[in-house]
N, C-alpha and C. Protein backbone atom coordinates (compact mmCIF):
# COMPACT_ATOMS: atom_id res chain seq x y z
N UNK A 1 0.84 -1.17 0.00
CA UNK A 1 0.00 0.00 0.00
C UNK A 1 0.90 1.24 0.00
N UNK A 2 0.64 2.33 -1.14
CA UNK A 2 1.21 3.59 -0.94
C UNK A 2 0.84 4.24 0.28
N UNK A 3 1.47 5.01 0.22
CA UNK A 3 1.41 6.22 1.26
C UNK A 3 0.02 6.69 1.05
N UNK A 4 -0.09 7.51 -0.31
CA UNK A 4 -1.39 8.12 -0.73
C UNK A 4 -2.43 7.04 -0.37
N UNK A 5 -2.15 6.03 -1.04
CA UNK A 5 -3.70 4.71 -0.74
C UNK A 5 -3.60 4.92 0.94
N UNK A 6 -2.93 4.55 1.90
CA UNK A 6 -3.03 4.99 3.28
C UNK A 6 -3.61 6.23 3.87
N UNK A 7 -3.32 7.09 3.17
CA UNK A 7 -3.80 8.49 3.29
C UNK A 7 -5.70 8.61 3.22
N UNK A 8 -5.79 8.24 1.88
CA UNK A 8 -7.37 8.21 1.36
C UNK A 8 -7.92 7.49 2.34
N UNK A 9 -7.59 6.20 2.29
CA UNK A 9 -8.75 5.35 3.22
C UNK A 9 -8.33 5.73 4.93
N UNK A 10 -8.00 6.53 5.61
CA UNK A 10 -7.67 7.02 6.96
C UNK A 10 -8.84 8.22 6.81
N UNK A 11 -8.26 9.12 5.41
CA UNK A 11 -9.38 9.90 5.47
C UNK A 11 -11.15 9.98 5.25
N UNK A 12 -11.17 8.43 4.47
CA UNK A 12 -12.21 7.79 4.39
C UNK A 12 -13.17 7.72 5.68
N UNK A 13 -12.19 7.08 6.28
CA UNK A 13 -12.79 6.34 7.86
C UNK A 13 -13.36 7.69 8.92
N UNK A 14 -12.70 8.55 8.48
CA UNK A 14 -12.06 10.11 9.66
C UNK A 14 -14.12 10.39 8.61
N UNK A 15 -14.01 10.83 7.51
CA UNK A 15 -15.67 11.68 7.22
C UNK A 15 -16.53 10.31 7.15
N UNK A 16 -16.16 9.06 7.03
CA UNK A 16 -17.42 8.43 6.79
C UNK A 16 -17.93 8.16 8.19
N UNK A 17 -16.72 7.14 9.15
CA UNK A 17 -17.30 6.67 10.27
C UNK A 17 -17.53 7.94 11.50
N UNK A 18 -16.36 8.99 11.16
CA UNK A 18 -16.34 9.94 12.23
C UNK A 18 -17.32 11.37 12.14
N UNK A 19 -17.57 11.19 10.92
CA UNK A 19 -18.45 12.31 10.35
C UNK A 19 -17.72 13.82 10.11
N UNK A 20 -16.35 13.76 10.11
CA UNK A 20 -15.08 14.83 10.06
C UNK A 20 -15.34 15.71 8.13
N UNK A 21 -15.14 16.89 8.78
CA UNK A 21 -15.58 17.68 7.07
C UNK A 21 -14.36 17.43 6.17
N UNK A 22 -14.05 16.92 5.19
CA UNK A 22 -13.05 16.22 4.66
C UNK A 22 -12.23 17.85 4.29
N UNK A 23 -12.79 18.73 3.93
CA UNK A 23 -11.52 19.95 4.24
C UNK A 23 -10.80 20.34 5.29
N UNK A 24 -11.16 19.37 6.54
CA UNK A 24 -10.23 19.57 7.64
C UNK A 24 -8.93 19.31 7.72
N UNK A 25 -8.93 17.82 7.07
CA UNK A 25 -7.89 16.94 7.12
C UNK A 25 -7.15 17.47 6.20
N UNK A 26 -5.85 17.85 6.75
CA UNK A 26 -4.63 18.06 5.42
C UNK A 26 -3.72 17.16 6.67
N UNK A 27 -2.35 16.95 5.54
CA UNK A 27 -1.27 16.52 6.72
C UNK A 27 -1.06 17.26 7.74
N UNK A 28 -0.87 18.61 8.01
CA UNK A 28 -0.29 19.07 8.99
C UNK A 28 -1.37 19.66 10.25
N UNK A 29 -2.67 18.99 9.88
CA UNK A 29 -3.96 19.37 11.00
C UNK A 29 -3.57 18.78 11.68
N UNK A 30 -3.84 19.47 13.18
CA UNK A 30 -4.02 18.62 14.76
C UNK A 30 -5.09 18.34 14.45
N UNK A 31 -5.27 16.77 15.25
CA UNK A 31 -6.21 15.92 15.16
C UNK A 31 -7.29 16.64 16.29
N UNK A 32 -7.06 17.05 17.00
CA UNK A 32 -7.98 17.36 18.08
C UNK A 32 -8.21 19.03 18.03
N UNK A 33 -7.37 19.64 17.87
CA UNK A 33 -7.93 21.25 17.81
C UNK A 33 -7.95 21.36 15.76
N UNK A 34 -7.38 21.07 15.11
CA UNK A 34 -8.09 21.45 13.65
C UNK A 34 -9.36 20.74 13.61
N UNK A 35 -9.17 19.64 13.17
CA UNK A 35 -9.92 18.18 12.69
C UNK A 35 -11.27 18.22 13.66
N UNK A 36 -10.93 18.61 15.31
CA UNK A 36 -11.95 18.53 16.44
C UNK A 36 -12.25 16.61 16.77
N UNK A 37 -11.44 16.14 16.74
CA UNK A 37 -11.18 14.61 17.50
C UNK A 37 -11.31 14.49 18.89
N UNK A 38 -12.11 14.45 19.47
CA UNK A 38 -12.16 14.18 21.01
C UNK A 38 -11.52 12.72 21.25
N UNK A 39 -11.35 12.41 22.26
CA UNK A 39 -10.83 11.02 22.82
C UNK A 39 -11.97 9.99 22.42
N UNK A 40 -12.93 9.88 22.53
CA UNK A 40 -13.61 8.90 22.07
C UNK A 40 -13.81 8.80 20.54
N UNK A 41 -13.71 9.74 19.91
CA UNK A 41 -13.81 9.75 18.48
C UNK A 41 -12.17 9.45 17.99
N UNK A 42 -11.13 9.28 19.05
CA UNK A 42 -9.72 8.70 18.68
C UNK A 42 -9.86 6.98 18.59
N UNK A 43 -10.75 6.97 20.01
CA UNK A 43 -11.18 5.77 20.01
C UNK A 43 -11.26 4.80 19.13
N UNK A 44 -12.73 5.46 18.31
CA UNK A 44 -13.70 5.11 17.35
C UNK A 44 -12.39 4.62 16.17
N UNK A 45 -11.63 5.58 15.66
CA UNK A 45 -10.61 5.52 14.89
C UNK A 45 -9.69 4.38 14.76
N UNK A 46 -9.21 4.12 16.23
CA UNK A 46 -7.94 3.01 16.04
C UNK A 46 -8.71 1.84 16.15
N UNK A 47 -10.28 1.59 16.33
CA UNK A 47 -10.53 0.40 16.29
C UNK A 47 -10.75 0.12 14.75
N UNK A 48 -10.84 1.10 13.89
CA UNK A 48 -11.58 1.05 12.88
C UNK A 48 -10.41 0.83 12.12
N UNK A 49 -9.58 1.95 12.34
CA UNK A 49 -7.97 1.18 11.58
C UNK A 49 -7.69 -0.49 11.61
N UNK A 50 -7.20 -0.45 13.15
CA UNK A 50 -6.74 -2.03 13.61
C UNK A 50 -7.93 -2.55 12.78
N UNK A 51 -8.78 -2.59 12.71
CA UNK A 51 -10.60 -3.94 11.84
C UNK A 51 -9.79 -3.86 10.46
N UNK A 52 -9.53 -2.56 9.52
CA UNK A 52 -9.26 -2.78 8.54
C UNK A 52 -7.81 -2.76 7.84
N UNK A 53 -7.15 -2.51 8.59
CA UNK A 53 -5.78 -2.53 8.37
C UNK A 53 -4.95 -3.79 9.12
N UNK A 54 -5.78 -4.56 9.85
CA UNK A 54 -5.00 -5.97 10.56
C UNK A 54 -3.68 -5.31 11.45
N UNK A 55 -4.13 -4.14 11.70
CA UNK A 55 -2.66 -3.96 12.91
C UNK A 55 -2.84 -3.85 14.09
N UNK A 56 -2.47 -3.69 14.97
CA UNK A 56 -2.50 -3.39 16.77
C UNK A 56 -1.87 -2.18 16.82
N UNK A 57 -2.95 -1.00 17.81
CA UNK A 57 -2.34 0.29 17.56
C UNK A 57 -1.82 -0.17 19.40
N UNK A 58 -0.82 0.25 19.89
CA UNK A 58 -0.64 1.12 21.22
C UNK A 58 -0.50 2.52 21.59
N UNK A 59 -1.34 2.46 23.16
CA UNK A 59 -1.06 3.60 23.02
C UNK A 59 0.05 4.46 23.31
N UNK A 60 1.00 3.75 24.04
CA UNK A 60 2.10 4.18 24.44
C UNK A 60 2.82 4.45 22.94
N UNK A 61 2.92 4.06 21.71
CA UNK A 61 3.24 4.72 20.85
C UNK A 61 2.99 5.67 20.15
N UNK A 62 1.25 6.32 20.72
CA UNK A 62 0.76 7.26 20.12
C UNK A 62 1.01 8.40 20.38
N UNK A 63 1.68 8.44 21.97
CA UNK A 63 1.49 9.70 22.74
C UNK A 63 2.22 10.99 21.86
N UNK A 64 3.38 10.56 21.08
CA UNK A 64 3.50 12.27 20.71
C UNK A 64 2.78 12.11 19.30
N UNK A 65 1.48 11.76 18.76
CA UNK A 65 0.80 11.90 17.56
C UNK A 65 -0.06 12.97 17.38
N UNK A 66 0.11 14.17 17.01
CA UNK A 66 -0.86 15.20 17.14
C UNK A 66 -1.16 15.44 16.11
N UNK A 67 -0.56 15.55 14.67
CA UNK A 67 -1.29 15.45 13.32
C UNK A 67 -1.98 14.52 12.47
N UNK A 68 -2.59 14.92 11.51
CA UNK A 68 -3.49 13.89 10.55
C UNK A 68 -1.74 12.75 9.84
N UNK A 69 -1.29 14.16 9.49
CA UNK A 69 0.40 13.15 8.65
C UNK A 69 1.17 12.44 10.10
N UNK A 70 1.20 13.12 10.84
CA UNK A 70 1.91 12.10 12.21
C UNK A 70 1.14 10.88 12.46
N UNK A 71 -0.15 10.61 12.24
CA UNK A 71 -1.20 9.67 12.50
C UNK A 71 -0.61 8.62 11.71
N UNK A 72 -0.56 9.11 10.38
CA UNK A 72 -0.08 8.58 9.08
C UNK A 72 1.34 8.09 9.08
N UNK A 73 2.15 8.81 9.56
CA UNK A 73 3.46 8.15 9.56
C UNK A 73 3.49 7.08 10.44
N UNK A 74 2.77 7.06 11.61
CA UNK A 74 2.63 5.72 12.53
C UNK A 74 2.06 4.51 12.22
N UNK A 75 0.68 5.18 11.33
CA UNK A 75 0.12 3.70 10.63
C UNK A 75 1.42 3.15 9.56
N UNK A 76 2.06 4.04 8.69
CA UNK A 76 2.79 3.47 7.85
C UNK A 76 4.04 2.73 8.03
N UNK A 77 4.45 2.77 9.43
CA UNK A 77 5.34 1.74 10.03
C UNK A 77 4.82 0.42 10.25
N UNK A 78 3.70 0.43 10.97
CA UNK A 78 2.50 -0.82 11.51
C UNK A 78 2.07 -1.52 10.47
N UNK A 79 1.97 -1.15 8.80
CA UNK A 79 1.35 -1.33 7.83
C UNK A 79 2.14 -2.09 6.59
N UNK A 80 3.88 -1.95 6.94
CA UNK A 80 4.73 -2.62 6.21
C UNK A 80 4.85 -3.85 6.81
C-alpha cells in the first residue's frame, strides 16, 4: 500500500465513520484542535484502523501523535 492509498482510506474512515468535514484533514492538522477529535472519536478511529488494516495500535506509541500526517506516519510503520 502507498502512502497516498493509506492516506485516502484514513481519510475515508475520519468523514465516513467519524463524520469529520473532509476539508479539515490536510497533513499538517491537529487531530484534536483542527480536525476537532475528542478522545472517544480517537477511540472510534484506532478500532476502525486495527478492523481494517489488521494492525495493533498502542497507546504508548501514540502519545506524541498530534497530526493527521503524524497519524499517518505511525500507521505506515505498523502497515509494512
Amino acid at each position: 500500500m502507498t502512502r497516498e492509498e493509506l492516506e485516502l482510506k484514513v481519510k475515508y474512515f475520519l468523514v465516513e465513520d467519524i463524520e469529520v468535514d473532509e476539508a479539515l484533514i490536510t497533513t499538517d492538522a491537529n487531530l484534536k484542535d483542527d480536525i476537532g477529535i475528542d478522545s472517544l472519536d480517537f477511540v472510534d478511529i484506532v478500532v476502525i484502523v486495527e478492523k481494517n488494516f489488521g494492525v495493533k495500535i498502542k497507546p504508548e506509541e501514540m502519545a506524541g501523535v498530534q497530526t493527521f500526517g503524524q497519524f499517518c506516519d505511525y500507521l505506515e510503520t505498523k502497515v509494512k
